[in-house]
Protein backbone atom coordinates (compact mmCIF):
# COMPACT_ATOMS: atom_id res chain seq x y z
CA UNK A 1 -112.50 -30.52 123.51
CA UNK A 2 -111.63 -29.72 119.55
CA UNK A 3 -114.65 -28.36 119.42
CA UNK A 4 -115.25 -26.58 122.49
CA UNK A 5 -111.58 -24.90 121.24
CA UNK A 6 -113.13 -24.21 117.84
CA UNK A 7 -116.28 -22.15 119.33
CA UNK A 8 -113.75 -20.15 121.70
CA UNK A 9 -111.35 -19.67 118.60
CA UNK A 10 -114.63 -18.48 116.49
CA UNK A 11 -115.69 -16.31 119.34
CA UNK A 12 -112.20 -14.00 119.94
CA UNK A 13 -112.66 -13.58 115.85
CA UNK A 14 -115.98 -12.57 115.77
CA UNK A 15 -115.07 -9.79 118.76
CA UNK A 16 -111.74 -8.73 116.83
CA UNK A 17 -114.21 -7.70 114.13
CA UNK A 18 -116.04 -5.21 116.32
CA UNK A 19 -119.58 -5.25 117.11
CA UNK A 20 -121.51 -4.06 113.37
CA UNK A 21 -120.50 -8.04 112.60
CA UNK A 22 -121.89 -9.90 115.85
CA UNK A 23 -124.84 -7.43 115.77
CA UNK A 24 -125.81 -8.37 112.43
CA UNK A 25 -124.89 -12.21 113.09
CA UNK A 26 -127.51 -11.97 116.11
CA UNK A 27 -130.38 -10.19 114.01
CA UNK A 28 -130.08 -12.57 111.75
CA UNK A 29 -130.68 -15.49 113.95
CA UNK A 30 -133.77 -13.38 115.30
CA UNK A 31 -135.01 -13.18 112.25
CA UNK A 32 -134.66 -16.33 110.78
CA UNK A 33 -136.15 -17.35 114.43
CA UNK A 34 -139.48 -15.16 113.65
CA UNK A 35 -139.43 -16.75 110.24
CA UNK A 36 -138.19 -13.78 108.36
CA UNK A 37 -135.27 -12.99 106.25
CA UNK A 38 -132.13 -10.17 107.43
CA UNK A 39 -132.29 -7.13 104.87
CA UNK A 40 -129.47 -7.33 102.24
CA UNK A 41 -127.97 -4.44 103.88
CA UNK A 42 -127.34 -6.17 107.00
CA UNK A 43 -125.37 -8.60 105.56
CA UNK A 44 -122.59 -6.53 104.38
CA UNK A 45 -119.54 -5.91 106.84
CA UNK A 46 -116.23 -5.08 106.22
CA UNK A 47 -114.77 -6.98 109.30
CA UNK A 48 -112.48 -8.87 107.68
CA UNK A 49 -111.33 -6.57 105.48
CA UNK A 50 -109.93 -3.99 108.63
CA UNK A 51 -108.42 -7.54 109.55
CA UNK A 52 -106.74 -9.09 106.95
CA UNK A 53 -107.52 -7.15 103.40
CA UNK A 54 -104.69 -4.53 101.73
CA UNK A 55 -106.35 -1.32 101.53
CA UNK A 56 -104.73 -0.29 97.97
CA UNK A 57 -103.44 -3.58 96.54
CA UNK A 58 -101.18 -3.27 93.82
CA UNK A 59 -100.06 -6.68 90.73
CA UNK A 60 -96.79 -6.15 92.32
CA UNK A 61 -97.40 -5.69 95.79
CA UNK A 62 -100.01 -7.68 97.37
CA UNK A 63 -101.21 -9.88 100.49
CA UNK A 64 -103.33 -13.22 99.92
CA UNK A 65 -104.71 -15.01 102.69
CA UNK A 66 -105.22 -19.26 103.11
CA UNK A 67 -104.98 -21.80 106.00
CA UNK A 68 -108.21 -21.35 107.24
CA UNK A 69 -109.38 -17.98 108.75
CA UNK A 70 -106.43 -15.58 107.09
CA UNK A 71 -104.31 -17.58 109.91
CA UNK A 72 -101.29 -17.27 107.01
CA UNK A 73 -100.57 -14.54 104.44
CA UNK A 74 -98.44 -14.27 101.59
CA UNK A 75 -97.12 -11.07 99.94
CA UNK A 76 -97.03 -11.49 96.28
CA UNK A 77 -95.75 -9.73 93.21
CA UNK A 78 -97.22 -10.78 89.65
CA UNK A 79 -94.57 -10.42 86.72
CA UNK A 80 -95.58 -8.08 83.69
CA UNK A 81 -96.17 -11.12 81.67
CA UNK A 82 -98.59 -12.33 84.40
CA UNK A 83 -100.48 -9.16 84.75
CA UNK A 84 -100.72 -8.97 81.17
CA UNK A 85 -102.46 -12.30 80.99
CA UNK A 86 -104.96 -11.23 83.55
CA UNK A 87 -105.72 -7.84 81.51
CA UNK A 88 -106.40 -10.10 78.07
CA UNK A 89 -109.36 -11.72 80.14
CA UNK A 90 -110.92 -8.22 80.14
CA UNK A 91 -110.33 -8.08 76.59
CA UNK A 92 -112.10 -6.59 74.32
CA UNK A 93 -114.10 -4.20 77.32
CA UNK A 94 -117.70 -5.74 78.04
CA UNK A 95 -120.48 -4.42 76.48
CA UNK A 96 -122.81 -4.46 79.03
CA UNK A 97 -122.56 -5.88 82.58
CA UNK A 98 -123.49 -9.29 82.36
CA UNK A 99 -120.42 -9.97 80.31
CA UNK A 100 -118.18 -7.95 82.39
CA UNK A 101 -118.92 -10.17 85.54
CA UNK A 102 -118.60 -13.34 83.40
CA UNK A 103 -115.20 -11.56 82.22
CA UNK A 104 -114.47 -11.22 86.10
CA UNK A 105 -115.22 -14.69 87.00
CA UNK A 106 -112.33 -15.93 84.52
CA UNK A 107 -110.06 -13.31 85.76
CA UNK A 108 -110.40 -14.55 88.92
CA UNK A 109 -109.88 -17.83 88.71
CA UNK A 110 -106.59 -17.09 86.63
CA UNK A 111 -105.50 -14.62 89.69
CA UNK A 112 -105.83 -17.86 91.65
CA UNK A 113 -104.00 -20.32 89.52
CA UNK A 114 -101.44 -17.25 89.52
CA UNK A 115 -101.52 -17.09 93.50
CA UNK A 116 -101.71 -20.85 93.77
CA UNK A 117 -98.27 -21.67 92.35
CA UNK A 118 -96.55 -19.41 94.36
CA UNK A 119 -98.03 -20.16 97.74
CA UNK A 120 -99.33 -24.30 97.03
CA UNK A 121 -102.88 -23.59 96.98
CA UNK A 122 -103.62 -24.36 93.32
CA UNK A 123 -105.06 -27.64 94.41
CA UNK A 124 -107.48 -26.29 97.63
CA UNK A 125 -110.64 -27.51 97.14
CA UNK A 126 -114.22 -25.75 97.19
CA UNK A 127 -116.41 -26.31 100.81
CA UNK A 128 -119.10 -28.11 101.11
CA UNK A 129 -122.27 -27.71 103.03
CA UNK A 130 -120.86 -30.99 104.62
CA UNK A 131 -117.78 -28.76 105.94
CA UNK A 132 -118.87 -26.57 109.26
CA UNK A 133 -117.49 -23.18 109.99
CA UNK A 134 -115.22 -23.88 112.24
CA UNK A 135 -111.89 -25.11 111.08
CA UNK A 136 -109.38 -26.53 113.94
CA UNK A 137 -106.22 -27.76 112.19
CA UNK A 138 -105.36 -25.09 109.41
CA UNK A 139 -103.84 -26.51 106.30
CA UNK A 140 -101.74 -23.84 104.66
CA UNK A 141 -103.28 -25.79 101.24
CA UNK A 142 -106.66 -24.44 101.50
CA UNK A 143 -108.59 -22.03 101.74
CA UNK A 144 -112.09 -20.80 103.38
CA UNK A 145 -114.79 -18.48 102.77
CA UNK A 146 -112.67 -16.02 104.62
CA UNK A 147 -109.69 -16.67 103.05
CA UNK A 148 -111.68 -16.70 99.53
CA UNK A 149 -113.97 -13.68 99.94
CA UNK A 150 -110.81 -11.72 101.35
CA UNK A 151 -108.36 -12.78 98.49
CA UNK A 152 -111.64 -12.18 95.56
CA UNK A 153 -112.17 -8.49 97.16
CA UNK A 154 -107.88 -7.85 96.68
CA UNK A 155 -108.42 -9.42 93.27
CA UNK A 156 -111.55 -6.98 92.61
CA UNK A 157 -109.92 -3.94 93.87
CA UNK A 158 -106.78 -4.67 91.69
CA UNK A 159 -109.53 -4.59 88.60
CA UNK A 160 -111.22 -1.51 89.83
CA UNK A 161 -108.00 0.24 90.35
CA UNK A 162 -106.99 -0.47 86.82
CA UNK A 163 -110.10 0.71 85.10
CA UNK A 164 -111.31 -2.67 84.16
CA UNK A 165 -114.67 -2.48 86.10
CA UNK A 166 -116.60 -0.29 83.48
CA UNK A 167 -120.21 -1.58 84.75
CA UNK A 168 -119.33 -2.16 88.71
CA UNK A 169 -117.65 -1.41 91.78
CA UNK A 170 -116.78 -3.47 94.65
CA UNK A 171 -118.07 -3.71 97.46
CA UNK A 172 -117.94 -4.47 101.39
CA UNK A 173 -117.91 -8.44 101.94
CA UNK A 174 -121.38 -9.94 102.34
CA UNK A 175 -121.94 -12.84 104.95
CA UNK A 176 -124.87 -15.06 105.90
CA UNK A 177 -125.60 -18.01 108.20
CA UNK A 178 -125.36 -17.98 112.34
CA UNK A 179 -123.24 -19.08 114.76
CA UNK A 180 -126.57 -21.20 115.74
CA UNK A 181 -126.74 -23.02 112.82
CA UNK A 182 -123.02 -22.99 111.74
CA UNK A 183 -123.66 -22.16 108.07
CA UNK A 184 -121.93 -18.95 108.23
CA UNK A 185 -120.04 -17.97 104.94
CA UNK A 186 -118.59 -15.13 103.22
CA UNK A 187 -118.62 -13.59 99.84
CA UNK A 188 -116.83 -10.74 98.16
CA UNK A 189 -119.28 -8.20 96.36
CA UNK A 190 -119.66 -6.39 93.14
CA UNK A 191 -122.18 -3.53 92.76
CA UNK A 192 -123.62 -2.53 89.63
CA UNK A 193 -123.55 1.27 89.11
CA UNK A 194 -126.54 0.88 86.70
CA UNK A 195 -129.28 -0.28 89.84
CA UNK A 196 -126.84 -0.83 92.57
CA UNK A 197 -127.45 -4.49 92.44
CA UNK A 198 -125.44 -6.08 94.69
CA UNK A 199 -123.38 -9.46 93.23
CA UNK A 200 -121.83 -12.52 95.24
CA UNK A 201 -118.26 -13.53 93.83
CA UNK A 202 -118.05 -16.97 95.54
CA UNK A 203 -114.76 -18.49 95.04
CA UNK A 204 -115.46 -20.57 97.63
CA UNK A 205 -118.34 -22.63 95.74
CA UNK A 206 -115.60 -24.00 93.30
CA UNK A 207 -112.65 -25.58 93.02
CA UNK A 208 -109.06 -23.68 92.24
CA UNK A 209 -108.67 -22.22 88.79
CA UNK A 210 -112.76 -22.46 87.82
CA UNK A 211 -114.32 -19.35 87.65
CA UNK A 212 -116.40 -18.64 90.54
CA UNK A 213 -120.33 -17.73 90.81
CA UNK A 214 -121.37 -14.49 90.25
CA UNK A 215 -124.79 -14.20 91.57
CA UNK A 216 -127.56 -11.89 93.13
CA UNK A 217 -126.21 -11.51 96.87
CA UNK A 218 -130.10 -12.14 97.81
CA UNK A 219 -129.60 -15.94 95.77
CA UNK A 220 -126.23 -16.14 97.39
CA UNK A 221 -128.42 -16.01 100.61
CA UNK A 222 -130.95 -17.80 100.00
CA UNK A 223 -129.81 -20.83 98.22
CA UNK A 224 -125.50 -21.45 99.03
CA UNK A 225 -124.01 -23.69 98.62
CA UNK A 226 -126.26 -25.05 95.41
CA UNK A 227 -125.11 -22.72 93.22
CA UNK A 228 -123.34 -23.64 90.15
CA UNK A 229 -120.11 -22.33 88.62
CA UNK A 230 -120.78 -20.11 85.57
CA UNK A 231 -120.32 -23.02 82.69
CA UNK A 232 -123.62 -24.41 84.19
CA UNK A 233 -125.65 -20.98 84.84
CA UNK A 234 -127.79 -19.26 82.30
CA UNK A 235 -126.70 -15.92 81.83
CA UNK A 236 -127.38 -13.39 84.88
């Protein structure tokens, strides 16, 4: 019966997001069916973000999801000192792009820690491809792919909207996986205004306050959840 819930719960979420998400969740199932691979493109969706995300998040004024799902928010306000500490990890501007995403992966993670002693979620944990999709008893504690790819694109945004993204901008949230297979996740994005690559900020894939992933969004696809934090990557 948990289960049964959990599929009916997953099912009123995936039509509150409209039909561009379930559309793309279906041709991706055909495809992987046929033995193919969905286009990048059709992975991207802002769905959640109508749902749950800020549209012009602000240090002092700003909504976090966790619980599972965005099922709780908290408004937040960083203190000068705090912001300040999040502008040193920027500090001095990258020189080329690869260092500006590593420079975003440690800003992240100290937005979280940030975040996390406000709300309690400075100890949530990163999923596992043991963990399905479908959570049924929400811990305010922790956090999911929605929750992290949500929270990552108001942490992005923040950067953008301060001028620290010299070599990117963000982008819609990616996701992969069915509803067949339960492996869907989530990722925010990062596009790099060089090529237009397209880059998977998986905060997700780690635990709190370690820099997340920042990967190809075709990797993301192809190979989550065996994808290391950035200590154990060679340089992208």
């Amino acid at each position: 019966m948990r289960t049964v819930a959990s599929l009916f719960g997953l099912v009123a979420m995936l039509w509150r997001l409209g039909t561009d998400w379930m559309t793309g969740l279906l041709a991706a199932a055909c495809c992987a069916a046929l033995g193919g691979c969905a286009p990048e493109e059709a992975r991207l969706s802002d769905g959640f973000l109508r749902l749950y995300a800020q549209p012009h998040p602000t240090p002092a004024d700003f909504f976090v999801c966790h619980g599972y799902g965005c099922a709780q928010t908290s408004r937040i306000g960083l203190r000068r000192e705090e912001w300040r500490s999040v502008l040193a990890a920027f500090a001095p501007p990258a020189a080329d792009a690869g260092e500006e995403r590593r420079n975003v992966a440690r800003a992240v993670a100290l937005f979280e820690a940030l975040v996390g002693a406000r709300i309690g979620t400075s100890a949530h944990q990163r999923l596992s491809e043991h963990q399905t999709a479908v959570n049924v008893d929400a811990d305010p504690t922790q956090l999911d792919c929605i929750d992290d790819a949500v929270n990552t694109w108001t942490y992005l945004t923040m950067f953008d909207g301060a001028g620290l993204l010299r070599h990117h901008r963000v982008g819609p949230l990616a996701y992969a996986g069915t509803v067949f297979t339960l492996d869907m996740r989530n990722t925010a994005v990062l596009v790099a205004k060089a090529d237009g690559e397209r880059f998977a900020v998986d905060a997700s894939l780690v635990d709190a306050r370690v820099p997340p992933p920042i990967v190809p969004l075709a990797r993301w696809a192809r190979e989550w959840p065996n994808i290391p934090a950035p200590a154990a990557q060679s340089h992208e």
